[in-house]
N, C-alpha and C. Protein backbone atom coordinates (compact mmCIF):
# COMPACT_ATOMS: atom_id res chain seq x y z
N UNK A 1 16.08 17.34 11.45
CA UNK A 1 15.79 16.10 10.75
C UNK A 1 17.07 15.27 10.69
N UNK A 2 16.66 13.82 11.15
CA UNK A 2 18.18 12.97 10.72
C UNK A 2 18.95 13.00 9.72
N UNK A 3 19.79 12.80 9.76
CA UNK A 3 20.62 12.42 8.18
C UNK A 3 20.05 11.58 7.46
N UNK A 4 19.29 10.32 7.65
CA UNK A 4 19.15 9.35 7.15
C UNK A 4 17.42 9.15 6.47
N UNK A 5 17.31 10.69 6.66
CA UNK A 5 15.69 10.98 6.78
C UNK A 5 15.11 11.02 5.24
N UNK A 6 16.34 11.70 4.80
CA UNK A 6 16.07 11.72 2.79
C UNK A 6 15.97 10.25 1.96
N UNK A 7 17.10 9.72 2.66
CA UNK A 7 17.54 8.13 2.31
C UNK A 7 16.14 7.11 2.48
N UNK A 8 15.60 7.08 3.30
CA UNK A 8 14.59 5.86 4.12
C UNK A 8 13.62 6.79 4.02
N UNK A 9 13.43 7.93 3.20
CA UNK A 9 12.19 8.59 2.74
C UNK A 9 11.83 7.98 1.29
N UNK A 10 13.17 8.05 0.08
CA UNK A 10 13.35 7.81 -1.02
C UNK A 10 12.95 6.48 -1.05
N UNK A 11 13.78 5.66 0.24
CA UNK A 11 13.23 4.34 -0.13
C UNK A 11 12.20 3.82 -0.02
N UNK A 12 11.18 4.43 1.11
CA UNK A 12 10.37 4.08 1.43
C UNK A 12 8.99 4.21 -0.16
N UNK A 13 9.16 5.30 -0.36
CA UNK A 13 8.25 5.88 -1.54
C UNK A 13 8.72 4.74 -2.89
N UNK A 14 10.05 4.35 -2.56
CA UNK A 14 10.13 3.77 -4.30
C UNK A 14 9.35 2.20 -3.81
N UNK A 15 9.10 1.56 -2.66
CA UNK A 15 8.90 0.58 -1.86
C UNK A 15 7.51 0.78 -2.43
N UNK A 16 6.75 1.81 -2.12
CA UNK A 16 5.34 2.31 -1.60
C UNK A 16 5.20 1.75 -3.49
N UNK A 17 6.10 2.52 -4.73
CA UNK A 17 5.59 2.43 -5.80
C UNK A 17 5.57 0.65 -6.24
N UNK A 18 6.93 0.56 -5.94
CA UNK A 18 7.26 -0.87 -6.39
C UNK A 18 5.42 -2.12 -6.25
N UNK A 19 5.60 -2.24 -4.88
CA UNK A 19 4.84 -2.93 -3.90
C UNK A 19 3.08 -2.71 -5.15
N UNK A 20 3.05 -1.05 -5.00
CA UNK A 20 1.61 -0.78 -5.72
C UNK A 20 1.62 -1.47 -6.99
N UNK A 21 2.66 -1.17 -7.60
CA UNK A 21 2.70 -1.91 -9.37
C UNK A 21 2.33 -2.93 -9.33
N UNK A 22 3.38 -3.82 -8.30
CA UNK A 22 3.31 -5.18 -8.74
C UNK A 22 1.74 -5.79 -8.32
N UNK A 23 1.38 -5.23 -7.48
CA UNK A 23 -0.38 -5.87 -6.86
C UNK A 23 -1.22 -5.30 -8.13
N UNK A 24 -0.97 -4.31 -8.38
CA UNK A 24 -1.30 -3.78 -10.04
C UNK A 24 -1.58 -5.04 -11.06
N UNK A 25 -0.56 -5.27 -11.58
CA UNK A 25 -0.12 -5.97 -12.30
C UNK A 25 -0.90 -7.68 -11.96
N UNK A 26 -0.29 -7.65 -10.60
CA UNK A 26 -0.74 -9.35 -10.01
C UNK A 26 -2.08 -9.46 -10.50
N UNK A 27 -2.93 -7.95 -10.10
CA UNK A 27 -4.54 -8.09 -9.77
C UNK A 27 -5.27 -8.24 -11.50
N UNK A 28 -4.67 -7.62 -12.15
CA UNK A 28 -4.92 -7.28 -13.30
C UNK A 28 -4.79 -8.76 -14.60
N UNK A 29 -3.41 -9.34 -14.19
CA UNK A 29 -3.44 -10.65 -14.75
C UNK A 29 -4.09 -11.34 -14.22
N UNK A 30 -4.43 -11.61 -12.72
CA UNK A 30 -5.61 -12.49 -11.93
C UNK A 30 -6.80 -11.96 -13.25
N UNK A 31 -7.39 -10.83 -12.81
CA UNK A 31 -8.72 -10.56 -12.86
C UNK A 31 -9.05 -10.66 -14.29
N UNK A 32 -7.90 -10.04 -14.63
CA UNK A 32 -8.54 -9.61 -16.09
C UNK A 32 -8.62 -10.77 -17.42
N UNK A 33 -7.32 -11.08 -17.35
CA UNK A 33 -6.67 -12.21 -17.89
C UNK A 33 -6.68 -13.47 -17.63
N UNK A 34 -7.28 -13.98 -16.45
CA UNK A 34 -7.36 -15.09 -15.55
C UNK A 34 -5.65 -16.04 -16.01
N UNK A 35 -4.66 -15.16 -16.25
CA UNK A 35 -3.55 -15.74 -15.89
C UNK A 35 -3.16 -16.26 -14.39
N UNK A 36 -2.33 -17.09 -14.69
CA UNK A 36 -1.59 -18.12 -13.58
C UNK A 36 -0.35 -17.45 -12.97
N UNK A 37 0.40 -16.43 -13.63
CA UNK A 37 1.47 -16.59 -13.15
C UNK A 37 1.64 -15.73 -12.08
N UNK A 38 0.93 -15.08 -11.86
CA UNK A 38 0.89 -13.95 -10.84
C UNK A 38 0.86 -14.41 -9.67
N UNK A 39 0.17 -16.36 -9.55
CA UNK A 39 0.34 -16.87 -7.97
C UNK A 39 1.92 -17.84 -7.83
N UNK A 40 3.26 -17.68 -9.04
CA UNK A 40 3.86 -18.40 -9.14
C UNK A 40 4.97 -18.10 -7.55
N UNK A 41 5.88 -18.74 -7.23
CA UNK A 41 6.23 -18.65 -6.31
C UNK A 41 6.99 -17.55 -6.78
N UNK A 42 7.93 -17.34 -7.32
CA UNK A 42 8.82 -16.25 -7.64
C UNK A 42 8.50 -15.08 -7.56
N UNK A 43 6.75 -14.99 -7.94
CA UNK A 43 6.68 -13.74 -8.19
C UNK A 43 6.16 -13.05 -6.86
N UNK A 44 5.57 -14.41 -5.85
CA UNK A 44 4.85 -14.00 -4.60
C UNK A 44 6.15 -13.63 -4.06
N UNK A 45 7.31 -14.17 -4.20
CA UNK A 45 8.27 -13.70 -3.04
C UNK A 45 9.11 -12.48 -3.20
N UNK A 46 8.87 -12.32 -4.79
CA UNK A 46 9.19 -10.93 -4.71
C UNK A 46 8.40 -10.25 -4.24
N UNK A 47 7.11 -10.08 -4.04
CA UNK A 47 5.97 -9.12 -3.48
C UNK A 47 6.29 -9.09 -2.07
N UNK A 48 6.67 -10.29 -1.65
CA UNK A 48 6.80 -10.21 -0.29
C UNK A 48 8.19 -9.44 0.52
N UNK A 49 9.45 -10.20 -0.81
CA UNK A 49 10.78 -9.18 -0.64
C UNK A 49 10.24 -7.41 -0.21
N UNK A 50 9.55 -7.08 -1.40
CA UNK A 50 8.87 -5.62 -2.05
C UNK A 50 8.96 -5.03 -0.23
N UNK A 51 7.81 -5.63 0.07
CA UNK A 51 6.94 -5.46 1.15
C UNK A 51 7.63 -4.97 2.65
N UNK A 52 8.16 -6.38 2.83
CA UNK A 52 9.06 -6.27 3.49
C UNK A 52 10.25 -4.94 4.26
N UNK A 53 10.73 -4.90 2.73
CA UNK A 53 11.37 -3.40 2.48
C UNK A 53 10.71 -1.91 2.83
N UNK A 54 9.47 -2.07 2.42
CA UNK A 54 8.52 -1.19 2.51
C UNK A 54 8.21 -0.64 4.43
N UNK A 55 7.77 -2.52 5.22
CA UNK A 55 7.40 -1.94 6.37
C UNK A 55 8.87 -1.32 6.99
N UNK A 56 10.04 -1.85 6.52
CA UNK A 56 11.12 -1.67 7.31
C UNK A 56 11.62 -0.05 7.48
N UNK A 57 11.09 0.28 6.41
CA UNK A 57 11.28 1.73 6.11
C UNK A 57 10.62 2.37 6.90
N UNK A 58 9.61 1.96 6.30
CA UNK A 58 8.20 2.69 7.52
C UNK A 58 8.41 2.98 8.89
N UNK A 59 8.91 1.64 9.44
CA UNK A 59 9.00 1.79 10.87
C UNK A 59 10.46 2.69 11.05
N UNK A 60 11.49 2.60 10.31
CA UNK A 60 12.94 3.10 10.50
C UNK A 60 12.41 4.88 10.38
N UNK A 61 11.47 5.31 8.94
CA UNK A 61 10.88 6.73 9.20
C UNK A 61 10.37 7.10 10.24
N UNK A 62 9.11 6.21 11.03
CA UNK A 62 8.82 6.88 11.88
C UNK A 62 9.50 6.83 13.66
N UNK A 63 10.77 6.53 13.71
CA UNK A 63 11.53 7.19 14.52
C UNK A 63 12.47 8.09 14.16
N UNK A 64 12.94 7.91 12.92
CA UNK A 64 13.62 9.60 12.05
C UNK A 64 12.95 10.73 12.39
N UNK A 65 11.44 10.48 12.28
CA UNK A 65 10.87 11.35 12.15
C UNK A 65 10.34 12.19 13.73
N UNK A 66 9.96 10.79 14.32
CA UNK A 66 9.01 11.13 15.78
C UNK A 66 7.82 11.09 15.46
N UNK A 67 7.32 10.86 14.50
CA UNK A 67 6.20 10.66 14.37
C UNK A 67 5.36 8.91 14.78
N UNK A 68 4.02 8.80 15.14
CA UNK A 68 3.85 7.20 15.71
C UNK A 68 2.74 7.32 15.35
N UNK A 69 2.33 5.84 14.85
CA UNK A 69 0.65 5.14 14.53
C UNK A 69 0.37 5.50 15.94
N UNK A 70 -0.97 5.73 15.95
CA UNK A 70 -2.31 5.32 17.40
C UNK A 70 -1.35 6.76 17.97
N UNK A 71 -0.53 7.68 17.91
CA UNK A 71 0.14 9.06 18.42
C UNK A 71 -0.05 10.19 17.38
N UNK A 72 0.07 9.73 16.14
CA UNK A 72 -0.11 10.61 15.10
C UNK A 72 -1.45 10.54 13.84
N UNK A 73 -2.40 11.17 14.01
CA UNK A 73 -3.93 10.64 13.49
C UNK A 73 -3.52 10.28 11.90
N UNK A 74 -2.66 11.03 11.46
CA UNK A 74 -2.81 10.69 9.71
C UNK A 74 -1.66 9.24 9.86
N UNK A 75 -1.44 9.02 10.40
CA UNK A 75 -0.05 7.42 10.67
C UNK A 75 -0.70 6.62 11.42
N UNK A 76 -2.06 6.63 12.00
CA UNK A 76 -2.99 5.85 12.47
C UNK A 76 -3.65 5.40 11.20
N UNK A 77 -4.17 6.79 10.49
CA UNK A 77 -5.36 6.61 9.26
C UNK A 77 -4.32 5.11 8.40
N UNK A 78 -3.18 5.64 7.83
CA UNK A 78 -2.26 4.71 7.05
C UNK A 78 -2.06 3.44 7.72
N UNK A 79 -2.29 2.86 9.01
CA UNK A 79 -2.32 1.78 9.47
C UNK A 79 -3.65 1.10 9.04
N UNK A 80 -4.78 1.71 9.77
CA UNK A 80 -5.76 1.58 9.90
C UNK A 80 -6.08 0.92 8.05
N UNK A 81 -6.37 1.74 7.42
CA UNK A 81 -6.29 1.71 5.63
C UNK A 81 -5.24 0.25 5.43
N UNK A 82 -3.93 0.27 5.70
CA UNK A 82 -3.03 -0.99 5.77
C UNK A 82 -3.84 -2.32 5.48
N UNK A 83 -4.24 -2.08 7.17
CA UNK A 83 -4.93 -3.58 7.22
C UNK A 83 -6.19 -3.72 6.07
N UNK A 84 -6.99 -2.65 5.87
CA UNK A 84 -8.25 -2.73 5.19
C UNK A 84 -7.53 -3.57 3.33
N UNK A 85 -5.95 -2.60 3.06
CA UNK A 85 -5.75 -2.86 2.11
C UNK A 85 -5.38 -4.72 2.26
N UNK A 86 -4.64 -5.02 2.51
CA UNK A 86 -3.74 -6.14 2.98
C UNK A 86 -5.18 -6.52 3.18
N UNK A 87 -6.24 -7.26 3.56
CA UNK A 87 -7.25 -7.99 3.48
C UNK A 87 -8.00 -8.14 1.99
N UNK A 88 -8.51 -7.28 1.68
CA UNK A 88 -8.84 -6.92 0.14
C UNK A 88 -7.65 -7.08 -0.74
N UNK A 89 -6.50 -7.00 -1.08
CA UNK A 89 -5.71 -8.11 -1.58
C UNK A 89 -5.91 -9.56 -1.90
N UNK A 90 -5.66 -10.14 -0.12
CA UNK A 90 -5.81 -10.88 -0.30
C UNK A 90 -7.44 -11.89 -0.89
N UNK A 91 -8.56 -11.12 -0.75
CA UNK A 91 -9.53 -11.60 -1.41
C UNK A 91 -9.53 -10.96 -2.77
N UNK A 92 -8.46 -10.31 -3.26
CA UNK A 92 -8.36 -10.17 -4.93
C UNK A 92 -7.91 -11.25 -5.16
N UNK A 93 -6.53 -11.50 -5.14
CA UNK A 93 -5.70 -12.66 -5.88
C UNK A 93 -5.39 -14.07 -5.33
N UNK A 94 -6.54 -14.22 -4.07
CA UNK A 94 -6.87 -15.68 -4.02
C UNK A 94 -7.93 -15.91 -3.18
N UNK A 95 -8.20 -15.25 -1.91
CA UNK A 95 -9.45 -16.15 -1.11
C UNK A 95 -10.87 -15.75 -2.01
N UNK A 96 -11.11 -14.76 -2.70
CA UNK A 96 -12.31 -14.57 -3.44
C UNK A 96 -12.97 -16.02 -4.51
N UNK A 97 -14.10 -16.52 -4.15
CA UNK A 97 -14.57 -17.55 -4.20
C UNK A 97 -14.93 -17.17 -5.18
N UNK A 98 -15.33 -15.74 -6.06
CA UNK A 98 -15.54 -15.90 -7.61
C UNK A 98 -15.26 -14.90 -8.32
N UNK A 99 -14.80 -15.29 -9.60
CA UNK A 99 -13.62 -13.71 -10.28
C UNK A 99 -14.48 -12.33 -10.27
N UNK A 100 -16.18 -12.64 -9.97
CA UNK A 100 -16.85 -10.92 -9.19
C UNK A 100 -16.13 -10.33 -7.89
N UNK A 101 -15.89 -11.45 -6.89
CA UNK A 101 -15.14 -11.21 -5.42
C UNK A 101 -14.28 -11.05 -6.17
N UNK A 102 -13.37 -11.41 -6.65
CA UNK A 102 -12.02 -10.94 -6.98
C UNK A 102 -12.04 -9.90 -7.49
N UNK A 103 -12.71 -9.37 -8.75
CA UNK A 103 -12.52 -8.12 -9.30
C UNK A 103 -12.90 -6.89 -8.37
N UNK A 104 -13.88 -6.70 -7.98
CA UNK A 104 -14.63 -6.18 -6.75
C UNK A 104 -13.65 -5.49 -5.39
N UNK A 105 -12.67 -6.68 -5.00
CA UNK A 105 -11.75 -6.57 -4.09
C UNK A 105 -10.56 -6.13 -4.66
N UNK A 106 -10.25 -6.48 -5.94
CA UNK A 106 -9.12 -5.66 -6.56
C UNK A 106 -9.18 -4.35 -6.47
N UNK A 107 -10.21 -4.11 -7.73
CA UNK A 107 -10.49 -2.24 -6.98
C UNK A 107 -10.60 -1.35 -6.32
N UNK A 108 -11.44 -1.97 -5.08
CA UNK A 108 -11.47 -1.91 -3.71
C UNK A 108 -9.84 -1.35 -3.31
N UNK A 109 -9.56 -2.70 -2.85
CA UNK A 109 -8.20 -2.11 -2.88
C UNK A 109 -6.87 -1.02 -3.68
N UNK A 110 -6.94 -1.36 -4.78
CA UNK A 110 -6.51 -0.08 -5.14
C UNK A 110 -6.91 1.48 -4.96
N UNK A 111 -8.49 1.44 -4.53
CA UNK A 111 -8.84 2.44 -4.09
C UNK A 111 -8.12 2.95 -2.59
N UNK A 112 -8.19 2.00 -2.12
CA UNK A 112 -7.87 2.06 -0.51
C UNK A 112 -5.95 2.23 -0.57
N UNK A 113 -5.46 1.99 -1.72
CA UNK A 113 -3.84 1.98 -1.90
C UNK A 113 -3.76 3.52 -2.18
N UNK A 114 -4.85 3.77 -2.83
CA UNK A 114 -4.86 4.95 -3.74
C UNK A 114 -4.93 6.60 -2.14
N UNK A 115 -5.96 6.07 -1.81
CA UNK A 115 -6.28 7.26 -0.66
C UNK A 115 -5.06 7.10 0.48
N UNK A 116 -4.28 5.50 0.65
CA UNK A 116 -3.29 5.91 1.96
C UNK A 116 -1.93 6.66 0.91
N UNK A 117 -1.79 6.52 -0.27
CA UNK A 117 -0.96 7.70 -0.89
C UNK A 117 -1.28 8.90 -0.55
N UNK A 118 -2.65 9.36 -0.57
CA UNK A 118 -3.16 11.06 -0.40
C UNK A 118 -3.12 11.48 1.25
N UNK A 119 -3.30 10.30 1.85
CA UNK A 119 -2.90 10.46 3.60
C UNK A 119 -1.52 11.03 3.75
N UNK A 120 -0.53 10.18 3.01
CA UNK A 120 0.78 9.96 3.23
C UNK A 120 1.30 11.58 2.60
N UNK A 121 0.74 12.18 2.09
CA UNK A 121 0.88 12.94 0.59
C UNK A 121 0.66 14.22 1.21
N UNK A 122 -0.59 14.23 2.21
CA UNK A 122 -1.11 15.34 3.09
C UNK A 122 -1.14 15.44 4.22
N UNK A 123 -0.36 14.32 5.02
CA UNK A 123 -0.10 14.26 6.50
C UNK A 123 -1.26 14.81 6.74
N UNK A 124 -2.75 14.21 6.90
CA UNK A 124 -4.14 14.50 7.06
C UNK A 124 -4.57 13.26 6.89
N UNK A 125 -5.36 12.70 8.18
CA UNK A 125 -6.17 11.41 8.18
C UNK A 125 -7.07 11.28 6.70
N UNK A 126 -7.47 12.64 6.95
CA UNK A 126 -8.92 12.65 5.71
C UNK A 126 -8.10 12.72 4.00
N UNK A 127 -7.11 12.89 3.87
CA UNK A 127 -6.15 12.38 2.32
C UNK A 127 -6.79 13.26 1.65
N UNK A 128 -7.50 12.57 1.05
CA UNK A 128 -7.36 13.48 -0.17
C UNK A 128 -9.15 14.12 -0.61
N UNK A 129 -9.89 13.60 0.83
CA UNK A 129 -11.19 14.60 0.82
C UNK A 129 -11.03 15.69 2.37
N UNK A 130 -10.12 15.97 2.43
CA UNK A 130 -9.24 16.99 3.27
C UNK A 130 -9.72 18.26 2.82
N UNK A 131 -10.65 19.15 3.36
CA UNK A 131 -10.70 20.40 3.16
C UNK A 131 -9.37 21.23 2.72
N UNK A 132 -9.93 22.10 1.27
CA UNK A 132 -8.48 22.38 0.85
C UNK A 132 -6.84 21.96 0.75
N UNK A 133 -7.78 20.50 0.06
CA UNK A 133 -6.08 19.27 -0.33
C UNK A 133 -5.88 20.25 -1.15
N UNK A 134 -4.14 20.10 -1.23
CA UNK A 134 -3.67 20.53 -2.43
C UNK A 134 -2.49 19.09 -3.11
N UNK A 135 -3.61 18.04 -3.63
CA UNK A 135 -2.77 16.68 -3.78
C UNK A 135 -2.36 16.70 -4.93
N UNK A 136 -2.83 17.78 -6.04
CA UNK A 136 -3.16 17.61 -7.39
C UNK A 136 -2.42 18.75 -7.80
């Protein structure tokens, strides 16, 4: 394993938490609260800073590692899930035409945030309905 494998592991995971909170948080003042500030610019660009950080890691792990999306089935599943999440987002905290689409797609997505943790967690496409997970 690289040297740098603990480092851009740590970061990647505090990325993975950061990133989850704040869509947490965003989705929750959207939905719940029908607060404003969650679309303010400051706070989008920190999400996006967050993010950012997050894929950079990602991609810097998986040559630490040798591991590859569309080469490795559970780093396919976490792509694959990616996009599903990253769409459902975005119809939480703005393209959803009514705060049902929005709430609906919030959850959604956190569900879908929730299972590429148990992918990531069990190096197993199937996460966390994986015959004999031990996620818990």
């Amino acid at each position: 394993m690289d040297a740098y494998h603990t480092g851009l592991r740590l970061l990647h995971i505090s990325a993975v938490m950061l990133s989850g909170s704040l869509f947490f948080l965003r989705g929750l003042a959207i939905n719940i609260f029908r607060a404003s500030w969650p679309m303010a610019a400051p706070v989008r660009y920190l999400t996006y800073t967050v993010d950012t950080v997050l894929l950079a890691a990602a991609l810097m792990l998986t040559t630490v590692v040798h591991q590859y999306p569309f080469v490795d089935g559970w780093l396919t599943m976490k792509v694959v899930c990616l996009v599903f999440y990253i769409v459902l987002g975005s119809y939480a905290l703005k393209r959803g035409r009514t705060p049902k689409v929005r709430l609906i797609a919030w959850v959604s997505a956190l569900a879908v945030f929730l299972f590429i943790i148990s992918v990531a967690h069990t190096r197993n496409p199937a996460g966390v309905f994986a015959l004999g997970s031990h996620l818990f």
